[in-house]
Structures are given as structure tokens and as C-alpha cells.
Protein backbone atom coordinates (compact mmCIF):
# COMPACT_ATOMS: atom_id res chain seq x y z
CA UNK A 1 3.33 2.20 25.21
CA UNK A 2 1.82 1.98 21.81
CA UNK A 3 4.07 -1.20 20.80
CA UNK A 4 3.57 -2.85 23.98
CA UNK A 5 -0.19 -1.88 23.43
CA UNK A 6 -0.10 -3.42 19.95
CA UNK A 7 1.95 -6.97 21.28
CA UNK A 8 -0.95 -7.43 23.87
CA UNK A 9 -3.56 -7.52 21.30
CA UNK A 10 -1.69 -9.32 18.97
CA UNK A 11 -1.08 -12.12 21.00
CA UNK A 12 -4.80 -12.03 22.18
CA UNK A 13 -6.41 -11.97 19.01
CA UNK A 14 -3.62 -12.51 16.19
CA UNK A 15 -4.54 -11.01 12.29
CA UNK A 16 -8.42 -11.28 12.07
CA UNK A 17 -9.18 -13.18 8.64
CA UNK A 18 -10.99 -11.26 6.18
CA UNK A 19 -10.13 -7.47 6.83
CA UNK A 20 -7.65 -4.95 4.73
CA UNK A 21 -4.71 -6.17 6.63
CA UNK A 22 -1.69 -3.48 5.69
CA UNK A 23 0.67 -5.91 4.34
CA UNK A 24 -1.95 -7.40 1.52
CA UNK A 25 -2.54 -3.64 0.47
CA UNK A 26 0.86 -3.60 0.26
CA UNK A 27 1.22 -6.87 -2.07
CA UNK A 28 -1.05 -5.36 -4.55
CA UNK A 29 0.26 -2.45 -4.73
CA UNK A 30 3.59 -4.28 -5.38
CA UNK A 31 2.01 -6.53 -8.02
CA UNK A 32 0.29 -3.61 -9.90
CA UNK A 33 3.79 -1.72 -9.79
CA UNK A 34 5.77 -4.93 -11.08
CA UNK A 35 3.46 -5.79 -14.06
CA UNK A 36 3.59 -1.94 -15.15
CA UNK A 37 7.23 -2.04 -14.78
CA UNK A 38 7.80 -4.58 -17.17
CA UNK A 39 6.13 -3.06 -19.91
CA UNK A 40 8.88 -1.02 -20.22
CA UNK A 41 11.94 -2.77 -18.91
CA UNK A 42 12.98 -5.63 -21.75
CA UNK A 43 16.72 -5.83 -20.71
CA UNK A 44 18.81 -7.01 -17.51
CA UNK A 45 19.85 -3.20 -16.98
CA UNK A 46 16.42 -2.12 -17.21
CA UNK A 47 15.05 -4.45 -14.99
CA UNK A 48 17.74 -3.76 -12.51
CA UNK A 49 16.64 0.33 -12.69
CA UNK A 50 13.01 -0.96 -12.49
CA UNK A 51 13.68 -3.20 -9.43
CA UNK A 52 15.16 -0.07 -7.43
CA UNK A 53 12.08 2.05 -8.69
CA UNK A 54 9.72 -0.73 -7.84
CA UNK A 55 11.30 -0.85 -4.13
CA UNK A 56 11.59 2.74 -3.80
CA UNK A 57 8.39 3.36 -4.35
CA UNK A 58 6.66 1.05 -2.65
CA UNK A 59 8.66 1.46 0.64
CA UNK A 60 8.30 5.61 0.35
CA UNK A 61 4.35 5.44 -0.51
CA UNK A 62 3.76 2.97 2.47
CA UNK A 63 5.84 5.03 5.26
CA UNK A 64 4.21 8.17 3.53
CA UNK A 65 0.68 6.81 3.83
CA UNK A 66 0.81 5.68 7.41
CA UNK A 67 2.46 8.83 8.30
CA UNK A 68 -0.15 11.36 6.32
CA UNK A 69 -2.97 8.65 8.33
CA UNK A 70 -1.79 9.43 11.36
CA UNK A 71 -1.47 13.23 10.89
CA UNK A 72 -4.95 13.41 9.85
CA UNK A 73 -5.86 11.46 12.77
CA UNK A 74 -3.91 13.36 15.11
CA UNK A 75 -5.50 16.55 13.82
CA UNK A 76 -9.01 14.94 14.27
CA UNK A 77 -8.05 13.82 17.83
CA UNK A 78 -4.76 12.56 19.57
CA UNK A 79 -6.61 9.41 21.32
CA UNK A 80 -7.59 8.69 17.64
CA UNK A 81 -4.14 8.98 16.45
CA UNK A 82 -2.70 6.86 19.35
CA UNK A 83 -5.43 4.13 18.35
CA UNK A 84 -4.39 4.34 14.70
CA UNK A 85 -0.55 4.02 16.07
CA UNK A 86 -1.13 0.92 18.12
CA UNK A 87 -3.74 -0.95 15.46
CA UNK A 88 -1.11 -0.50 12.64
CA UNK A 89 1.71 -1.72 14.87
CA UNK A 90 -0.22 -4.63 15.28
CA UNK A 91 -0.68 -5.20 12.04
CA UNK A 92 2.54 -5.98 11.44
CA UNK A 93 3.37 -8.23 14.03
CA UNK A 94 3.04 -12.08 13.98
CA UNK A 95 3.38 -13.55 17.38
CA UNK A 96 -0.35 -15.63 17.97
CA UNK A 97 -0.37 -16.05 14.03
CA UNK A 98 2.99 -17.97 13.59
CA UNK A 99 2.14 -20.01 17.20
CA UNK A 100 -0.88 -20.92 15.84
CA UNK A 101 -0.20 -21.86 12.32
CA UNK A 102 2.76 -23.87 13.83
CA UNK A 103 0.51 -25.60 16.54
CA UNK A 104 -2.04 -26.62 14.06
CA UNK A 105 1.22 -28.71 12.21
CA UNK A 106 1.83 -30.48 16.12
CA UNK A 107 -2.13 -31.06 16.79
CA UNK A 108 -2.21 -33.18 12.80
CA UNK A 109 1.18 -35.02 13.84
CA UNK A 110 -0.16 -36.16 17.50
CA UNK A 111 -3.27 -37.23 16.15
CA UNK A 112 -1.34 -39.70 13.21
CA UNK A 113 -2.88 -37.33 10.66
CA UNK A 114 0.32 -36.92 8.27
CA UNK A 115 -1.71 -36.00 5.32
CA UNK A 116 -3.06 -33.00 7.11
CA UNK A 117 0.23 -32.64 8.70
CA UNK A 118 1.74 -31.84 5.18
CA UNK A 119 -1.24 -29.70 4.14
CA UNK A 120 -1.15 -27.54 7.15
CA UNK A 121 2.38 -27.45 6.60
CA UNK A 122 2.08 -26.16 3.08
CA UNK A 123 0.27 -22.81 4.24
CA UNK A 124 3.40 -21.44 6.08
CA UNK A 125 6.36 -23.12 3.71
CA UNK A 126 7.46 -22.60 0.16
CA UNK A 127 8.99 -26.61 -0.30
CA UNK A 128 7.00 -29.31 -1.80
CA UNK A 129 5.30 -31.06 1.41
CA UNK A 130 2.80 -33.84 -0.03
CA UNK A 131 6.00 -36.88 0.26
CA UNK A 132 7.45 -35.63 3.79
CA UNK A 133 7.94 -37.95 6.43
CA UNK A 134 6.76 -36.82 10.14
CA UNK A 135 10.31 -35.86 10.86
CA UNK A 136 10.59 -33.64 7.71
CA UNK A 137 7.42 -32.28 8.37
CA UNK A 138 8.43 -31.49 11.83
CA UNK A 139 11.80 -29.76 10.70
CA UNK A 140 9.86 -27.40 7.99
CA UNK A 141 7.23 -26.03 11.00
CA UNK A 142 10.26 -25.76 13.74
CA UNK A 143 12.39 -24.09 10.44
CA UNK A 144 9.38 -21.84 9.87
CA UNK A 145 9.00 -21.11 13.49
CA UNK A 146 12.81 -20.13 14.05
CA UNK A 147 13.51 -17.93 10.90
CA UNK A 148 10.15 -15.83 11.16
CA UNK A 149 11.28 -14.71 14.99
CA UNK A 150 13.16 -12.24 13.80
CA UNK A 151 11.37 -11.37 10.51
CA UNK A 152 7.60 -11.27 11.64
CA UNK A 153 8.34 -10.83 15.32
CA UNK A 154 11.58 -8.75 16.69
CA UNK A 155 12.44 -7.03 13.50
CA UNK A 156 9.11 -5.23 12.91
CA UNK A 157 9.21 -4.27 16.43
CA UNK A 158 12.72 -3.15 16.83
CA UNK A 159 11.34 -0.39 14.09
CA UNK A 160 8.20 0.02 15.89
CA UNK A 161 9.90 1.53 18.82
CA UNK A 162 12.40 3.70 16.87
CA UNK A 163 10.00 5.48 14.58
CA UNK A 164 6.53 4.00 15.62
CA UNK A 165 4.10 2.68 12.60
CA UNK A 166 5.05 4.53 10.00
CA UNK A 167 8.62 2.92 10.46
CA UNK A 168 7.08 -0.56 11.10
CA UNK A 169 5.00 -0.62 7.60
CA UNK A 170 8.36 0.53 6.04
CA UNK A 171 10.26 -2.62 7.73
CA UNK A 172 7.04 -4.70 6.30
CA UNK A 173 6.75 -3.09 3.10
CA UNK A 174 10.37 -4.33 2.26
CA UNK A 175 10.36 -7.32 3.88
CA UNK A 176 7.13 -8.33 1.75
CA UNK A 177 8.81 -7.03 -1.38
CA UNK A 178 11.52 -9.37 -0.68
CA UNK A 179 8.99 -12.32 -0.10
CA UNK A 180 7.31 -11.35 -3.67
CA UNK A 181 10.63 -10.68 -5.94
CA UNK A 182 13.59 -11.03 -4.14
CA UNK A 183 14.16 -14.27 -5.57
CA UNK A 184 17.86 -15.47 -7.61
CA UNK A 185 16.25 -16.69 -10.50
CA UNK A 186 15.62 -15.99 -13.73
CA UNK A 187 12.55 -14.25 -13.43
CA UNK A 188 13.58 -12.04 -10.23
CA UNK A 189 17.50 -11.84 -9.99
CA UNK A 190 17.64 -8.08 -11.81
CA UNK A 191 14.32 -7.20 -10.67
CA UNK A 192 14.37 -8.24 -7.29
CA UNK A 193 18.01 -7.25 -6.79
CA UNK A 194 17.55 -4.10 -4.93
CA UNK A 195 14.56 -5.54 -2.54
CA UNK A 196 16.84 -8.05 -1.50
CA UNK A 197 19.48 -5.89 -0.32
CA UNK A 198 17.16 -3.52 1.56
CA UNK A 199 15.90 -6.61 3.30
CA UNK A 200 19.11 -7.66 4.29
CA UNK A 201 19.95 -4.10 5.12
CA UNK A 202 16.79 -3.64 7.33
CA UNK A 203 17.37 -6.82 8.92
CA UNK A 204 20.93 -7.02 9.84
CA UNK A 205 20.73 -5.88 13.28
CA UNK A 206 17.42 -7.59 14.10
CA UNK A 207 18.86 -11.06 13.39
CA UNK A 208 21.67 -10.71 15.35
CA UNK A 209 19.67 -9.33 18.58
CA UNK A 210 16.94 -12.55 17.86
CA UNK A 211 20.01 -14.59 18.06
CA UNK A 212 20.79 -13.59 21.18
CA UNK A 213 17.08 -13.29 22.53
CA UNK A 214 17.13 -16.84 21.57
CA UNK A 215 19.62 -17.64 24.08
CA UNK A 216 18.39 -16.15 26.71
CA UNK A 217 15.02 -17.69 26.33
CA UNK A 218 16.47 -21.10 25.78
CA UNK A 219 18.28 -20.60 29.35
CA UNK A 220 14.60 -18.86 31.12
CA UNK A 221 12.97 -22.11 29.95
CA UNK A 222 15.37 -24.96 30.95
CA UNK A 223 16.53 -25.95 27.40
CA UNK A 224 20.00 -25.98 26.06
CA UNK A 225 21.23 -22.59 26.40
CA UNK A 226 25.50 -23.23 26.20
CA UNK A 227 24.88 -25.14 23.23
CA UNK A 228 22.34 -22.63 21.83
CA UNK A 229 25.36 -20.14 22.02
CA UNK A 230 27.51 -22.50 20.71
CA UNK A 231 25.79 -23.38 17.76
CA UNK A 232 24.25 -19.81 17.32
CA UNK A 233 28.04 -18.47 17.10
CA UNK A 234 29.22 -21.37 14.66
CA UNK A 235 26.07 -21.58 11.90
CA UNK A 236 24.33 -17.96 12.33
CA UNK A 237 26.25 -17.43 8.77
CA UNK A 238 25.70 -20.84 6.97
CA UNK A 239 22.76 -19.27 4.77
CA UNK A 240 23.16 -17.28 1.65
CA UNK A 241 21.39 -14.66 2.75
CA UNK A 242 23.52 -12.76 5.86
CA UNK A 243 20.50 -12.66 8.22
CA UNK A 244 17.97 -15.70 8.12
CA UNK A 245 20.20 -18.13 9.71
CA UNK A 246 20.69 -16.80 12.85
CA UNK A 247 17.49 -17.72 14.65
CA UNK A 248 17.71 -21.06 13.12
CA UNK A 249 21.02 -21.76 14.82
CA UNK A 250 20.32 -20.65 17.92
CA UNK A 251 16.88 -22.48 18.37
CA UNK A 252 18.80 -25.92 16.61
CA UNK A 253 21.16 -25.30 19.46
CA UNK A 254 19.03 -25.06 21.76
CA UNK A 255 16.55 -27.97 21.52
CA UNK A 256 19.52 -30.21 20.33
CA UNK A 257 18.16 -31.03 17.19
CA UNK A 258 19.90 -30.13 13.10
CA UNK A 259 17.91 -28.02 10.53
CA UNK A 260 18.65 -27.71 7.23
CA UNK A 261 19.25 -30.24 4.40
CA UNK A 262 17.38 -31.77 1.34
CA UNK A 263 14.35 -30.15 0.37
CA UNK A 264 12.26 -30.16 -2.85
CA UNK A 265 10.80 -26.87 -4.35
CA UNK A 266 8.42 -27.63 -7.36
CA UNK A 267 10.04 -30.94 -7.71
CA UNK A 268 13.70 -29.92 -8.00
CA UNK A 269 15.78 -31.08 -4.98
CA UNK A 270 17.81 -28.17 -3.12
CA UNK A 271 20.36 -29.02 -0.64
CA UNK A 272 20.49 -26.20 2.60
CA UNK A 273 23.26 -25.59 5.03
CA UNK A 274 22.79 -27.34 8.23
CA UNK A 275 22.14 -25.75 11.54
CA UNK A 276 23.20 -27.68 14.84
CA UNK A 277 24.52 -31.05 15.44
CA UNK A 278 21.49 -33.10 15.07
CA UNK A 279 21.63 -35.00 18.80
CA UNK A 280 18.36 -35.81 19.38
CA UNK A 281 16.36 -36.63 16.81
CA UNK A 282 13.47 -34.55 15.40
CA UNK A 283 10.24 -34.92 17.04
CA UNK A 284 6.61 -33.29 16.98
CA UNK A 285 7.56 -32.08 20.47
CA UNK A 286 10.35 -30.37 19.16
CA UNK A 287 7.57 -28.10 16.98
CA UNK A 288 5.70 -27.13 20.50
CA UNK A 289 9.25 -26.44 22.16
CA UNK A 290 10.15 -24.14 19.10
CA UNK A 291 7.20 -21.96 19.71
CA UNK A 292 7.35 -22.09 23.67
CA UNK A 293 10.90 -20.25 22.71
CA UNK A 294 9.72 -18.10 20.04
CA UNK A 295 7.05 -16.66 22.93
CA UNK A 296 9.51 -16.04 25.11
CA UNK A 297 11.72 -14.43 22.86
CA UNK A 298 9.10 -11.78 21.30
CA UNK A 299 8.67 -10.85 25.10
CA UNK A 300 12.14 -10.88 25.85
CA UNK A 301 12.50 -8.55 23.35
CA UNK A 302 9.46 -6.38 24.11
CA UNK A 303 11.18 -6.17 27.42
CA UNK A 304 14.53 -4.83 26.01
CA UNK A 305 13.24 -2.94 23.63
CA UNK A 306 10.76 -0.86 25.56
CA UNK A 307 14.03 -0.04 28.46
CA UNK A 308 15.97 0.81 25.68
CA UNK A 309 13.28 3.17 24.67
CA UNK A 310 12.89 4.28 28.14
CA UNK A 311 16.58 4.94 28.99
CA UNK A 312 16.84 6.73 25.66
């Protein structure tokens, strides 16, 4: 009950602004690690050997931490340790957050404000935003929307109900090492070498079940479910990376729509697989129906997850 305890709140009140949320512990720990690190490694090799240090240790001291939290809590009281369980659970999910941050990209475009549109958009994307046109702009937030399903949503939660929090800030601890350093360039390629493959590791199975999830919701809400399927099973493994293509392709299919293409990142243009068949053509309503299916698919796989859990 503690992860279905932990969805509920997170979907009524989202991450609060302003408090020591888990995962920005976590990113200074991993900055603090990282700039003592390279004191010492000067070569490829030894920023390879640094990179697995860096991820080991980060990923050990925050499953160790939540885990010696929640002993001390449990030895204190077991209602204060069940509390502790379900508030760090929630931590790490993302459901109202990426909804909202989303929505507020839809709300700019339906008012004709495209220069907020592109600042809004900014927050939750890495590409250069202030030239995009409302169609571009629409493809980054429904891009955003469909590849965080599985990493902020159905992946932390998958871990969640196999080994509770201390599993979940594990699953985040990686996956925000791979966000900080697990980057192929110059700067990151040795270093971030092994935080990369965890993440990939760690989210191999949770990108295939979001694929699916994806589906099924797309079918539960009247869109484009055979093609969803269709186009899930074709581009899931366009990407570089093994996993973060899968919920793209399923939601392209779905709404009918292509992802992927040109994008600039500080200036430099970068060409992306695409995802889908491009049918219809991108809309702001296309944003809104990408996170009416990301909804259903974080409860769809509440739902699955928790009889899985049961039956287990």
C-alpha cells in the first residue's frame, strides 16, 4: 500500500518547491564526488575507474541512507517508518509534476503566447527553444511527456514495489547520475561511461512494460491503439540509447503524429531518429492528449504493478 499511498499524494500535490527533495541531495552529492574525482583522474583510464567509483558510490550511499532512515524510524515507531516509506516513494515519482509542467507549454500556445511557449518549454528540455515554431514547440513538450513515462513515472515505481524506497532512491540515484554525466562527449564519455550503462541496465525492463502500458491506455481512451502497437514494435529501437525510445513510439503511434528530427543544442544542429509516420500534423492538442495518456498509463501501471505484488 505504501506505493499506491505515495501515487495518491503525488498526483494531489506533486514535488512541493522549496524543500530537501531526495533527488537534489542526491545531485550534490554527485557534484561534490565528480569535482573531487578529477583531482586525481588526468587520463581516459582514470576517468573511466573514477566514473565507476563515482556511480558506485553514489548509488550504494543513497540505498544505504534510505535504508539506515527507515531502520531508525522503524525502531522509533512502525507508523513512523511506514510514513517515511510512503513520503520517500513519493519523492521520486513525477506524475502531477510532468502534467503540469507540460500543461503550462499548452495554456502559452492556446493563448498565442509563443514566447512564453518557448520559455516554459526550456524548463523541461535540454534543445535550444528561443527560434521554435508552435509545432516544434509542441513536439519538444509531447517528446518530453512520452520519454519521462517510463523514467520519472513507471520505472521508479516498478522498483518501488520490488524493494520499497530504499530501491526507488537507488533507481533515482542512477537515473540522475545519468542526467548529470552520462553524456558522449568529451567532457563525460569516460566519466560518465559506467552511469550510462547502469541506467540502461535499470531501465531495460521498465521501457518495455511503458511501451506496452502505452497501448493499452491509447485503446482505454479512444486513440489509436493498432497503430500505437504498430509503431511501438517498429521504432521502440530507433534511439541510441536501448530504452528511451520506446514510450516515444508508442505515444507517436498512438496520437498519429512523428517525433523526432532536427533539433539545435547550444546552437549546433542534431538530427534524431523519427518516431511514427507523421499523419496528422502536430498540434497544441496533441500536448494535452500526450498527458491524458501519460495519466492513464502511470495508473495502468499502478494497477499491474500492485496485482503483481499481490499475487506474488
Amino acid at each position: 500500500m505504501e506505493v499506491v499511498l505515495a501515487y495518491l499524494l503525488d498526483l494531489l500535490i506533486g514535488d512541493p518547491e522549496g524543500y530537501p527533495h531526495p533527488v537534489r541531495i542526491i545531485g550534490r552529492v554527485i557534484s561534490h564526488l565528480e569535482s573531487i574525482l578529477r583531482k586525481y583522474a588526468k587520463s581516459d583510464r582514470a576517468l573511466k575507474i573514477a566514473g565507476f567509483i563515482l556511480c558506485g558510490l553514489t548509488v550504494t550511499l543513497a540505498f544505504a541512507a534510505t535504508y539506515v532512515l527507515l531502520y531508525i524510524a522503524g525502531l522509533i515507531h512502525p507508523y513512523l517508518k511506514y510514513a517515511f516509506d510512503v513520503l520517500i516513494i513519493y519523492t521520486c515519482l513525477a506524475t502531477k509534476d510532468l502534467g503540469k509542467a507540460a500543461g503550462k507549454v499548452y495554456e502559452a500556445l492556446t493563448k498565442g503566447d509563443i514566447v512564453e511557449a518557448r520559455r516554459r518549454l526550456s524548463y523541461i528540455v535540454s534543445r535550444d527553444t528561443d527560434r521554435l515554431d508552435v509545432e516544434n514547440i509542441s513536439r519538444g513538450a509531447i517528446e518530453t511527456v512520452a520519454e519521462n513515462i517510463s523514467d520519472g513515472i513507471i520505472a521508479p515505481m516498478f522498483y518501488a514495489f520490488i524493494g520499497g524506497a530504499p530501491l526507488a532512491i537507488f533507481y533515482k540515484a542512477a537515473s540522475t547520475l545519468d542526467s548529470m554525466v552520462g553524456y558522449r562527449n568529451e567532457k563525460y564519455l569516460d566519466l560518465g561511461f559506467a552511469s550510462a550503462k547502469l541506467d540502461d541496465i535499470l531501465n531495460f525492463i521498465p521501457a518495455r512494460i511503458t511501451g506496452f502500458l502505452i497501448v493499452i491506455a491509447a485503446f482505454l481512451l479512444g486513440y489509436d491503439y493498432k497503430n500505437s502497437w504498430r509503431i511501438f514494435l517498429r521504432d521502440r529501437l530507433k534511439h541510441q540509447s536501448p530504452n528511451s525510445a520506446h514510450g516515444e513510439a508508442a505515444v507517436a503511434g498512438a496520437l498519429n503524429i512523428q517525433l523526432g528530427g532536427l533539433n539545435y543544442y547550444f546552437g549546433k544542429p542534431e538530427i534524431k531518429p523519427t518516431l511514427g509516420d507523421g499523419k496528422e500534423k502536430i498540434t497544441p492538442q496533441h500536448i494535452k492528449d500526450s498527458i491524458r495518456i501519460m495519466y492513464m498509463t502511470s495508473f495502468l501501471g499502478l494497477v499491474v504493478f500492485y496485482i503483481g505484488r499481490r499475487l506474488m
